[in-house]
N, C-alpha and C. Protein backbone atom coordinates (compact mmCIF):
# COMPACT_ATOMS: atom_id res chain seq x y z
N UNK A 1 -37.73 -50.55 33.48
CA UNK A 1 -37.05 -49.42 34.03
C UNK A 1 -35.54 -49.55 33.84
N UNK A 2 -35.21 -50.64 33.92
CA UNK A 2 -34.24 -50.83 34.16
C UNK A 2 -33.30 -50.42 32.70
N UNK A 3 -34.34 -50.91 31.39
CA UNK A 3 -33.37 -50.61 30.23
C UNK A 3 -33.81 -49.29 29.58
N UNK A 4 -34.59 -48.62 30.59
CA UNK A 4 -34.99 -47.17 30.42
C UNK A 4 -33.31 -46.04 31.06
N UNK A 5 -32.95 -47.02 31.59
CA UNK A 5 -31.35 -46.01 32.67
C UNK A 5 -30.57 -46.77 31.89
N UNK A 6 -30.35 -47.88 31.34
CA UNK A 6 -29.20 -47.76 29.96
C UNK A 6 -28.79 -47.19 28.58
N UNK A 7 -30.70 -47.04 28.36
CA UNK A 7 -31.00 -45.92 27.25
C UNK A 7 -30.20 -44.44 27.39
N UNK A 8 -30.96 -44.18 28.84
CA UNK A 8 -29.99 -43.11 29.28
C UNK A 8 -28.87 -42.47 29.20
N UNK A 9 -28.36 -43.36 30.12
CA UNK A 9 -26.87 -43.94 29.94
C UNK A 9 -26.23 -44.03 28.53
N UNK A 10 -26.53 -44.55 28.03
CA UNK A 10 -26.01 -44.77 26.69
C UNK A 10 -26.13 -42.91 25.78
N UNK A 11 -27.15 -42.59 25.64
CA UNK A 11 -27.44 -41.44 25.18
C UNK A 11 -26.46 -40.32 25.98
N UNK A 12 -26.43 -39.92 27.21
CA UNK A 12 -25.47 -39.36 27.76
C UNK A 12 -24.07 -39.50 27.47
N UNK A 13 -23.91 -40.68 27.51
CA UNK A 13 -22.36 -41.04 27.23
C UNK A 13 -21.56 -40.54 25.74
N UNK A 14 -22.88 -41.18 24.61
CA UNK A 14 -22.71 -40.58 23.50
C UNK A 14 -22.40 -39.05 23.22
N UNK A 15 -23.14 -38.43 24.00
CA UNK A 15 -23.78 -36.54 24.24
C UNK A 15 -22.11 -36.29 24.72
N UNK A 16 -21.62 -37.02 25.79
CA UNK A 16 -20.48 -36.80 26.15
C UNK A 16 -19.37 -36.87 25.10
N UNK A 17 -19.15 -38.30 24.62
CA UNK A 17 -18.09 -38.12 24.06
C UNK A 17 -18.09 -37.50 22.91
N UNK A 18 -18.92 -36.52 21.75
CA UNK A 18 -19.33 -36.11 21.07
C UNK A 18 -18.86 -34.81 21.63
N UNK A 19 -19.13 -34.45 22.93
CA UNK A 19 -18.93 -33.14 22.73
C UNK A 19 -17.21 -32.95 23.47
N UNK A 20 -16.92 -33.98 23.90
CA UNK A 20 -15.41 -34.08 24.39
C UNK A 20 -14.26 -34.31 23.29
N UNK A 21 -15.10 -34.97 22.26
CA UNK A 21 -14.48 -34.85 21.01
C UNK A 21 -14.27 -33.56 20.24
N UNK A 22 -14.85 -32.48 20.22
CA UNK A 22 -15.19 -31.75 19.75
C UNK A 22 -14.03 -30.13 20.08
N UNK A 23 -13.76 -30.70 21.41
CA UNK A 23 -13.80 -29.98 22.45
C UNK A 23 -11.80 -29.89 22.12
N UNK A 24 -11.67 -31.54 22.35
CA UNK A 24 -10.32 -31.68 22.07
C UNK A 24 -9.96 -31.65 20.60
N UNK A 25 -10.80 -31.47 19.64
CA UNK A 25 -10.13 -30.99 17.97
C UNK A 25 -9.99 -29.61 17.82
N UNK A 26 -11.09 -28.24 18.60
CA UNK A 26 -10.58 -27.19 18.69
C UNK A 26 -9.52 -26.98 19.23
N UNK A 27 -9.70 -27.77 20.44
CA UNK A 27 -7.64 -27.22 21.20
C UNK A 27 -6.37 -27.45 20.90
N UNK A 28 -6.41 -28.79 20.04
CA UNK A 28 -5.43 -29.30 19.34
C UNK A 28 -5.40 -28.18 17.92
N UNK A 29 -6.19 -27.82 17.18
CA UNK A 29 -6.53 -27.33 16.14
C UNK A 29 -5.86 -25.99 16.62
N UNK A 30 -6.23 -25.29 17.16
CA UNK A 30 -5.77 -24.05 17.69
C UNK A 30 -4.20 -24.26 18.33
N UNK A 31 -3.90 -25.08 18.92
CA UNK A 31 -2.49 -25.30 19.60
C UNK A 31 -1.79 -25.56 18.44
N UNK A 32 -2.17 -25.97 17.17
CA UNK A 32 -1.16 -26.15 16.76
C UNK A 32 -0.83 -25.13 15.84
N UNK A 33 -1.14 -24.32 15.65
CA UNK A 33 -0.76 -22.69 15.26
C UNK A 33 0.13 -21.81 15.98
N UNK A 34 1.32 -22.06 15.70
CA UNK A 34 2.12 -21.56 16.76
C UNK A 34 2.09 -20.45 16.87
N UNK A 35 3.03 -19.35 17.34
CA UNK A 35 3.01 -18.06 17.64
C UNK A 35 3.86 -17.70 16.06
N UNK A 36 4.62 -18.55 16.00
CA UNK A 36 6.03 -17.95 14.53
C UNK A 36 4.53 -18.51 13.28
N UNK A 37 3.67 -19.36 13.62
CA UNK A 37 3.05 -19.67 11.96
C UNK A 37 1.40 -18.37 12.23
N UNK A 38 1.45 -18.10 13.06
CA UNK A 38 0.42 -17.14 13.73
C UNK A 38 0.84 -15.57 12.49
N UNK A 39 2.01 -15.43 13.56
CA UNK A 39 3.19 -14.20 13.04
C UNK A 39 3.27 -14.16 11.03
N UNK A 40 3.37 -15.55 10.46
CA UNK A 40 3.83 -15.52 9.29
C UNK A 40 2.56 -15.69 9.01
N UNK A 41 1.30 -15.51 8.68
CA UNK A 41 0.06 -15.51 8.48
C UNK A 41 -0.52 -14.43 8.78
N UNK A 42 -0.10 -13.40 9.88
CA UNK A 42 -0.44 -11.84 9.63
C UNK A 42 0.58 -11.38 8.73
N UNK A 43 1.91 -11.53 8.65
CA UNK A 43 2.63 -11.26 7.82
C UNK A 43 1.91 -11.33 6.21
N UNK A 44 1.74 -12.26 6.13
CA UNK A 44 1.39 -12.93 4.68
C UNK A 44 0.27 -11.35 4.17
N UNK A 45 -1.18 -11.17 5.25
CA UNK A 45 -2.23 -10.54 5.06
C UNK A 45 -1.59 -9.29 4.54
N UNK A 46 -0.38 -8.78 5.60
CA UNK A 46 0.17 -7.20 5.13
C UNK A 46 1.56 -7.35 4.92
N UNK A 47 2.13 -8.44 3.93
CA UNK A 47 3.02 -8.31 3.71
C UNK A 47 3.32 -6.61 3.08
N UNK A 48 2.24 -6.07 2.22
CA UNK A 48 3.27 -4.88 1.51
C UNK A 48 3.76 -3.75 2.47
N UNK A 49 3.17 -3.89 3.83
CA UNK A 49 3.09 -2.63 4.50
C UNK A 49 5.00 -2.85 5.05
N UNK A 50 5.59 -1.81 4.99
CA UNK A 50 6.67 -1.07 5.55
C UNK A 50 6.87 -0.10 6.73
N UNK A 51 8.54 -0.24 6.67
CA UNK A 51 8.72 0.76 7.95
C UNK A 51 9.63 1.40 7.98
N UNK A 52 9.86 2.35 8.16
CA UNK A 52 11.13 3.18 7.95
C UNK A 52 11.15 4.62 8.59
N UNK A 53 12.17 5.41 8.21
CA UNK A 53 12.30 6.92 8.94
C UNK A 53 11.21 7.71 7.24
N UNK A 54 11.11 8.67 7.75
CA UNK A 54 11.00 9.37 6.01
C UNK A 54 11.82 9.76 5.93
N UNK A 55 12.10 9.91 4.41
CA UNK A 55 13.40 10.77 3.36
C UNK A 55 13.96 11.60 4.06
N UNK A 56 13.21 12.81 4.45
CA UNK A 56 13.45 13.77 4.55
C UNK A 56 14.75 14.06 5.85
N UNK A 57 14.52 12.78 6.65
CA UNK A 57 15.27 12.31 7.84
C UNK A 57 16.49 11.51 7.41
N UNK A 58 16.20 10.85 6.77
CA UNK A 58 17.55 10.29 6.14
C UNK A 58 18.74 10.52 4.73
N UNK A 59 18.04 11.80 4.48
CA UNK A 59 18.63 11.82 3.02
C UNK A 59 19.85 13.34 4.29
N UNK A 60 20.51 13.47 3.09
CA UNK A 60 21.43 14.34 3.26
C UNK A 60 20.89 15.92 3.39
N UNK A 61 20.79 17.06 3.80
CA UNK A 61 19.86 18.09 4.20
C UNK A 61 19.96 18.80 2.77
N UNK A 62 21.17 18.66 2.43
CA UNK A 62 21.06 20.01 1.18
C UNK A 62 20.70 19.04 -0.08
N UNK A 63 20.71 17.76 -0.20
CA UNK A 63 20.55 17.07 -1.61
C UNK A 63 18.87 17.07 -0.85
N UNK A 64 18.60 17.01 0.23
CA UNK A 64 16.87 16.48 0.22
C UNK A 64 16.66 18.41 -0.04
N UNK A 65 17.00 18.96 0.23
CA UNK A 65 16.68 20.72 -0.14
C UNK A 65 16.26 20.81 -1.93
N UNK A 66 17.88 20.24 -2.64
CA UNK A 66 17.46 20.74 -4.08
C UNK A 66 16.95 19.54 -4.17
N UNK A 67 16.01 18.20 -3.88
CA UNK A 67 15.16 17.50 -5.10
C UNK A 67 14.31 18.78 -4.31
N UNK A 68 13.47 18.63 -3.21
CA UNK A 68 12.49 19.35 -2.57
C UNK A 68 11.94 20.62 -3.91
N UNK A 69 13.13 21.54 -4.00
CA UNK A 69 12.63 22.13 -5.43
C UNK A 69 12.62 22.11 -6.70
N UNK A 70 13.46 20.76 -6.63
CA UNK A 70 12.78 20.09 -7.94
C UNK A 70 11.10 19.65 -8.15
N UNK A 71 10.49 18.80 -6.88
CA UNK A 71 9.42 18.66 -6.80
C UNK A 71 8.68 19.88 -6.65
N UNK A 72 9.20 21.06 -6.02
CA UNK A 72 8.12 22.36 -6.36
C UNK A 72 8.13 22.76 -7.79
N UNK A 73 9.50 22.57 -8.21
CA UNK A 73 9.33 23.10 -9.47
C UNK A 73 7.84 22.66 -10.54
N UNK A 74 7.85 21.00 -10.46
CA UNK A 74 7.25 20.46 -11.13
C UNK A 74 5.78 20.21 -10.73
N UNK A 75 5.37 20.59 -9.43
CA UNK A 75 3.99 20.84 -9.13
C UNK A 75 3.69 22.12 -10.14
N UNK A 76 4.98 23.25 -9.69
CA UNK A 76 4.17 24.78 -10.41
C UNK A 76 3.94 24.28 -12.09
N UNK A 77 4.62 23.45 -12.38
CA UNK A 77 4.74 23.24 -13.80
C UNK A 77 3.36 22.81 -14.26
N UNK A 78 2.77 21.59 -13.43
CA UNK A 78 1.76 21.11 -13.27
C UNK A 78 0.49 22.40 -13.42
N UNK A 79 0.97 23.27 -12.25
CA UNK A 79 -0.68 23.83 -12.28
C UNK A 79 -0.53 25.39 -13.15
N UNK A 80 0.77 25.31 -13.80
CA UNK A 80 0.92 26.24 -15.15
C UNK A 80 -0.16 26.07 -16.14
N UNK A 81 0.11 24.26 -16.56
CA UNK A 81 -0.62 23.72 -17.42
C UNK A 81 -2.04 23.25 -17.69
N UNK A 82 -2.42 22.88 -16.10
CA UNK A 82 -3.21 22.32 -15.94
C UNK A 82 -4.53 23.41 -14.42
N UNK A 83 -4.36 25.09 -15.06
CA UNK A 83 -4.51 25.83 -13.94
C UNK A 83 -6.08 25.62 -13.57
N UNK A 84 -7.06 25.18 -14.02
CA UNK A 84 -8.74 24.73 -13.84
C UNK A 84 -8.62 23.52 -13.05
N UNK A 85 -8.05 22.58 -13.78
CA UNK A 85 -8.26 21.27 -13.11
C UNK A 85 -7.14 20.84 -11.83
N UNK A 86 -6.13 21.66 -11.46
CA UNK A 86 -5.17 21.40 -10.03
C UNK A 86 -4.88 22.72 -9.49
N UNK A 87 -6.15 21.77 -8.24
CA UNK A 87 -5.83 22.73 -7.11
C UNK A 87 -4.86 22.40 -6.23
N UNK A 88 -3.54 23.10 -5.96
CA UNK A 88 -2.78 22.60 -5.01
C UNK A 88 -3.07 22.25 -3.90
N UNK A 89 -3.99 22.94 -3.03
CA UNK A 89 -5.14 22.44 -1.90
C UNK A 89 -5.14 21.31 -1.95
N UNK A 90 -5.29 20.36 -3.01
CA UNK A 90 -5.98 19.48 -3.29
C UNK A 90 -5.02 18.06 -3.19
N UNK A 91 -3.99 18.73 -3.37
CA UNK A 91 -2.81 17.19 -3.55
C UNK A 91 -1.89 17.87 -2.72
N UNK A 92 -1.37 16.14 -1.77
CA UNK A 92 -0.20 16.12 -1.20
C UNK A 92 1.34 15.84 -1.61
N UNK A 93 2.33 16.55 -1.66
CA UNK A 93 3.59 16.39 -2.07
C UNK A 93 4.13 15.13 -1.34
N UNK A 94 4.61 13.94 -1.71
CA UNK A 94 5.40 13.27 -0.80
C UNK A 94 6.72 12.59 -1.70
N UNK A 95 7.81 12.94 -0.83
CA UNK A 95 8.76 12.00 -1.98
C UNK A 95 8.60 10.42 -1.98
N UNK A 96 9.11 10.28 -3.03
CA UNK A 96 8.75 8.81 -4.17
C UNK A 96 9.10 8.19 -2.70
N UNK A 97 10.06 8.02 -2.02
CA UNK A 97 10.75 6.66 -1.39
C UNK A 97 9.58 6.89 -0.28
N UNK A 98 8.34 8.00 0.15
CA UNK A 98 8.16 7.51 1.18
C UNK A 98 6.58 6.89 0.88
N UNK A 99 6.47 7.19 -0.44
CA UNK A 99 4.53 6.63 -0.71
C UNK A 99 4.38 5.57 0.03
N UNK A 100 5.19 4.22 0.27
CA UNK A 100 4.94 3.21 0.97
C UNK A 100 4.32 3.99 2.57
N UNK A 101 4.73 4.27 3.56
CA UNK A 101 4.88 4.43 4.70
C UNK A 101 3.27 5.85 4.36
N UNK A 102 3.31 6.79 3.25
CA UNK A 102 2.58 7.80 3.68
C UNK A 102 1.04 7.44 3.14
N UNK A 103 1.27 6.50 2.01
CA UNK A 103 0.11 5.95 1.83
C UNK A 103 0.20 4.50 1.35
N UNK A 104 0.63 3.48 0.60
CA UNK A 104 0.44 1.97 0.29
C UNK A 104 -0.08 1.17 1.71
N UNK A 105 0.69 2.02 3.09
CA UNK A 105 0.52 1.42 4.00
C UNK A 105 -1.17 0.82 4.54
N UNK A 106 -1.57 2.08 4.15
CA UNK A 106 -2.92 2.06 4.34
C UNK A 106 -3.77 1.69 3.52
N UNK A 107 -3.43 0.69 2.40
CA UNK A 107 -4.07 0.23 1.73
C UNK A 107 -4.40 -1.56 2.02
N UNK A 108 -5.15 -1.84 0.90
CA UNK A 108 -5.22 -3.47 0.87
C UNK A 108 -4.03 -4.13 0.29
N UNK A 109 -3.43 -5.09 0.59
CA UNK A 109 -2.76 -6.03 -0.48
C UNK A 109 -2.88 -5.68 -1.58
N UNK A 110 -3.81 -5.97 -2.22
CA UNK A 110 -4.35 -6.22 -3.57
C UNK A 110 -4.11 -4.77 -3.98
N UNK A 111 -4.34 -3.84 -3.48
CA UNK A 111 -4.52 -2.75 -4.13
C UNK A 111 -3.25 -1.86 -4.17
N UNK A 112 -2.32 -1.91 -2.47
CA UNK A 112 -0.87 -1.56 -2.64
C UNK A 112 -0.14 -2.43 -3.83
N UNK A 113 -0.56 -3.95 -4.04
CA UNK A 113 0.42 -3.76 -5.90
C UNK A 113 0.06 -3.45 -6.34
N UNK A 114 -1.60 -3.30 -6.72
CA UNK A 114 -1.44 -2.39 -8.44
C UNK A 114 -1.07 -1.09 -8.44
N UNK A 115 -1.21 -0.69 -7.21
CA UNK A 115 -0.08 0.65 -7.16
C UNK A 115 1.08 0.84 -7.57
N UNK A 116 1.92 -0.33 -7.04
CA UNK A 116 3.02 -0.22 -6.96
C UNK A 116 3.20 -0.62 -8.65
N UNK A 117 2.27 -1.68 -9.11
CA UNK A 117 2.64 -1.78 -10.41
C UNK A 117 2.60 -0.84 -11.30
N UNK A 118 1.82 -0.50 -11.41
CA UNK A 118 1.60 1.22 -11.80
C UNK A 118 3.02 2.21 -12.07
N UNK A 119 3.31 2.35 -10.49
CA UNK A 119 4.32 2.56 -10.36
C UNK A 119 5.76 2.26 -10.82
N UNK A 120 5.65 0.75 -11.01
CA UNK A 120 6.99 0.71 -11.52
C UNK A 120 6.89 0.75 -13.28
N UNK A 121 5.68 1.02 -13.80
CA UNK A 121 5.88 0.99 -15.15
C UNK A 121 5.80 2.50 -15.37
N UNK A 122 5.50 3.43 -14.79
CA UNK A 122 5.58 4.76 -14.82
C UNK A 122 7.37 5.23 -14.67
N UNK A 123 7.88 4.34 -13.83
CA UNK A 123 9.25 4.71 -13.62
C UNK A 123 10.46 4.27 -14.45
N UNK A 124 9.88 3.67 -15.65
CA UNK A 124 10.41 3.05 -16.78
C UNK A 124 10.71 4.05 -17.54
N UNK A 125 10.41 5.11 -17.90
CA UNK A 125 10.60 6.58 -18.00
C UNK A 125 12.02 7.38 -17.80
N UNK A 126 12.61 6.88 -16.20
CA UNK A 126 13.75 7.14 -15.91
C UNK A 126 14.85 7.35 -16.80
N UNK A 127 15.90 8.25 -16.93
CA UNK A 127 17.05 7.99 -17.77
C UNK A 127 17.72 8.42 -17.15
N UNK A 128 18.85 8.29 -17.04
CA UNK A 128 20.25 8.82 -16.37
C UNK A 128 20.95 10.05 -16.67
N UNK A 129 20.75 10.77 -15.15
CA UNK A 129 20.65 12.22 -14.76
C UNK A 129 19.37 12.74 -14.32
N UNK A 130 18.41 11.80 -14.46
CA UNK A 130 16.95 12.22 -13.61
C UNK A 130 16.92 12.35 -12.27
N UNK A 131 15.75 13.20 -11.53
CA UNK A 131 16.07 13.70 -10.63
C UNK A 131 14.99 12.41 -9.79
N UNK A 132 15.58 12.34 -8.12
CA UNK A 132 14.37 11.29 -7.60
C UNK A 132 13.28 11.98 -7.83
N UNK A 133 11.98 10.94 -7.63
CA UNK A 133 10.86 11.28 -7.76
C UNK A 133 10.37 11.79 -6.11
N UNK A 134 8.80 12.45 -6.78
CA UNK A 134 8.11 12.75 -5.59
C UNK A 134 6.53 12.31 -6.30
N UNK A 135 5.87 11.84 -5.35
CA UNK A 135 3.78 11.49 -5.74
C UNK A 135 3.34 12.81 -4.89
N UNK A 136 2.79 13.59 -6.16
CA UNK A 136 1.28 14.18 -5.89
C UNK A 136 0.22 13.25 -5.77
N UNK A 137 -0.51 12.88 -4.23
CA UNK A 137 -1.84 12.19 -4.43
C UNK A 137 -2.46 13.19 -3.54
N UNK A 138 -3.84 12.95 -4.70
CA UNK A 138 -4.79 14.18 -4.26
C UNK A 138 -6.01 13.62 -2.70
N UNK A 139 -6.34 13.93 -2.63
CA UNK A 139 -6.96 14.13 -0.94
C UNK A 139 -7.98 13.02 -0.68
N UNK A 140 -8.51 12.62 -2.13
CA UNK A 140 -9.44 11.49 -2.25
C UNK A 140 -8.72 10.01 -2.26
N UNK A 141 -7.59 10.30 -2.79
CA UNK A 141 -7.02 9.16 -2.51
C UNK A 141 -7.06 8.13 -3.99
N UNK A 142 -7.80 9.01 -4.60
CA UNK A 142 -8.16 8.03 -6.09
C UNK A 142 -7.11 8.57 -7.52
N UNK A 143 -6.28 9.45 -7.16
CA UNK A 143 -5.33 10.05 -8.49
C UNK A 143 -4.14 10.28 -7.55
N UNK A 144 -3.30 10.07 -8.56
CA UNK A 144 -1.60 10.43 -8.11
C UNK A 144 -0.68 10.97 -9.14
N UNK A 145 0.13 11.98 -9.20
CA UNK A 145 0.78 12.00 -10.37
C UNK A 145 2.07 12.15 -9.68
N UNK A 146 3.05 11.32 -10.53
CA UNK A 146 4.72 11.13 -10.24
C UNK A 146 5.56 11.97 -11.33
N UNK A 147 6.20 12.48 -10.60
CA UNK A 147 6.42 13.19 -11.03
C UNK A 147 8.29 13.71 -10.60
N UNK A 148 8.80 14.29 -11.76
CA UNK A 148 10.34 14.02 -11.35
C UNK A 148 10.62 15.16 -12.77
N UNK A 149 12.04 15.95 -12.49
CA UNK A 149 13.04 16.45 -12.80
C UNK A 149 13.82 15.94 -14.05
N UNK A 150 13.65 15.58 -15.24
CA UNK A 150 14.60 14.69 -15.98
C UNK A 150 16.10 15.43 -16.27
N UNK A 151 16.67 14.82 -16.28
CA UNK A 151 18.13 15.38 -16.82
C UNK A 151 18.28 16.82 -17.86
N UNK A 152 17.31 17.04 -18.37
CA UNK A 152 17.47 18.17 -19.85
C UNK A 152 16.51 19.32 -18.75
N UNK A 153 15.35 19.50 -17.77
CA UNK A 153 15.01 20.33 -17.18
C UNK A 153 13.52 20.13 -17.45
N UNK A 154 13.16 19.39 -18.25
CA UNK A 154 11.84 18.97 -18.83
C UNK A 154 11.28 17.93 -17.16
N UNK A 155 9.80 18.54 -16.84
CA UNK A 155 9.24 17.68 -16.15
C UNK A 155 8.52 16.42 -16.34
N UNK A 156 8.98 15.31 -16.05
CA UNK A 156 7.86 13.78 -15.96
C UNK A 156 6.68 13.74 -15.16
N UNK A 157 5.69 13.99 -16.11
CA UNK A 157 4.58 13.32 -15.20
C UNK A 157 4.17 12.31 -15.70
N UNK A 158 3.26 11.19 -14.67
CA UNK A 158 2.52 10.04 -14.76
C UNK A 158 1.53 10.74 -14.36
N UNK A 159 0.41 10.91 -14.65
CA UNK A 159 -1.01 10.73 -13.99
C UNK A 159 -1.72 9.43 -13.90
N UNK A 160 -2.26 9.12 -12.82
CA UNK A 160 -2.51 7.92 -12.26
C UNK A 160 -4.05 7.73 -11.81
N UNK A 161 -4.69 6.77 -12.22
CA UNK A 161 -5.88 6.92 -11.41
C UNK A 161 -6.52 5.61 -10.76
N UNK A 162 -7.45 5.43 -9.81
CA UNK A 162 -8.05 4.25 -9.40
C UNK A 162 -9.01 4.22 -9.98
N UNK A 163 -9.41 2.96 -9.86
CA UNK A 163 -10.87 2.51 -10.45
C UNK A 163 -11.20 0.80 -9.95
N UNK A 164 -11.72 1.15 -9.11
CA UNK A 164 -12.03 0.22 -8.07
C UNK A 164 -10.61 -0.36 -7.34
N UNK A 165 -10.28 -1.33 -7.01
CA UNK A 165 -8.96 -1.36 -6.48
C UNK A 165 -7.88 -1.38 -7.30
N UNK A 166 -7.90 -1.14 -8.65
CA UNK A 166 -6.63 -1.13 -9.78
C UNK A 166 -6.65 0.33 -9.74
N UNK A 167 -5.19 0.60 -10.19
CA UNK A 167 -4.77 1.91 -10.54
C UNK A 167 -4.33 1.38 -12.24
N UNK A 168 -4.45 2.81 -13.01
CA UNK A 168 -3.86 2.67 -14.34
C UNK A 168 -3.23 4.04 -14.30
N UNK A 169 -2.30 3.71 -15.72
CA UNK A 169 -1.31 5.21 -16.04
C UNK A 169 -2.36 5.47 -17.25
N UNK A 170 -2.96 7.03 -17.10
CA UNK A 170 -4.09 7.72 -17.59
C UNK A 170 -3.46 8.28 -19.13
N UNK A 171 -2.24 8.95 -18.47
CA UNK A 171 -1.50 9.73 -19.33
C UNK A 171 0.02 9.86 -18.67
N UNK A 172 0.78 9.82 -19.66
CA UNK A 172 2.16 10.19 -19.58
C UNK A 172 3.06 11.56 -20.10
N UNK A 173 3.67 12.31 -19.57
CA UNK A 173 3.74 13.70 -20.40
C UNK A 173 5.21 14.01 -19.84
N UNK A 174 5.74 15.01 -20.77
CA UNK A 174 6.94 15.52 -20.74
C UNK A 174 6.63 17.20 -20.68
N UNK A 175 6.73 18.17 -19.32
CA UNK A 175 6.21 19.44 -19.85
C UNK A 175 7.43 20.14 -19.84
N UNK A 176 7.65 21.26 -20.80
CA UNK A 176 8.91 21.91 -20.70
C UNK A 176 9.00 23.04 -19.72
């Protein structure tokens, strides 16, 4: 009997420190994640997401007025050309500076850069006297076209599309 209650004993003790071990590597493990390496580790997940006022709030009233119809101009231009396949219904106007905040925000990592990459090779285009840009993205969320004013009166478009989480430039065009 007697080495039946050391067996015991022994087995308990083990059961114990096994699970007291266990007990103190989660808390240490977890404690040592501070609040600032916590913070820079959600950071990291959404680094692309932004914050800001929109344009429309910060730009000057009469320069955000004439791009404003610059970007109408170049929607009508759009569905001049393209009158079957764009329905204005269908796509939202937003200026270029606010796509982050009106849509990248709401995307994945992965997928706000290839946007943005997209983006910045579409804006390679630019020449001096161009007007800022504005993104048509349509309602699905899977096409965008950028679109801008160039210096001579001729409109830039990018048409843009997804395909699984990459975006590509479809087509590039100059309409008069």
């Amino acid at each position: 009997m007697n080495m039946r209650k050391k067996m015991i004993a022994t087995v308990l003790t083990a059961t114990a420190l096994v699970i007291c071990s266990v007990v103190y590597i989660n808390n240490t493990t977890n404690a040592s994640i501070s609040p600032e390496k916590e913070f820079i580790k959600q950071n990291a997940i959404n680094s692309h997401i932004t914050n800001h006022k929109e344009y429309a709030q910060t730009a000057n009233k009469d320069v955000y007025d004439k791009l404003y119809k610059t970007w109408e101009k170049a929607t009508e231009r759009i569905i001049s050309k393209y009158e079957k396949d764009f329905d204005k219904k269908d796509w939202e106007l937003i200026a270029g500076p606010d796509i982050d905040i009106r849509f990248k925000n709401m995307l994945s990592g992965q997928e706000a850069s290839a946007y943005s990459k997209v983006s910045i090779q579409a804006k390679e285009a630019y020449e001096k006297g161009d007007f800022l840009d504005c993104v048509l993205l349509h309602k699905d969320k899977n096409k965008a076209k950028i679109a801008w004013e160039k210096h001579d009166g001729k409109i830039h478009i990018a048409h843009l599309e997804k395909k699984g989480s990459d975006w590509s430039i479809v087509l590039e065009e100059n309409i008069e």
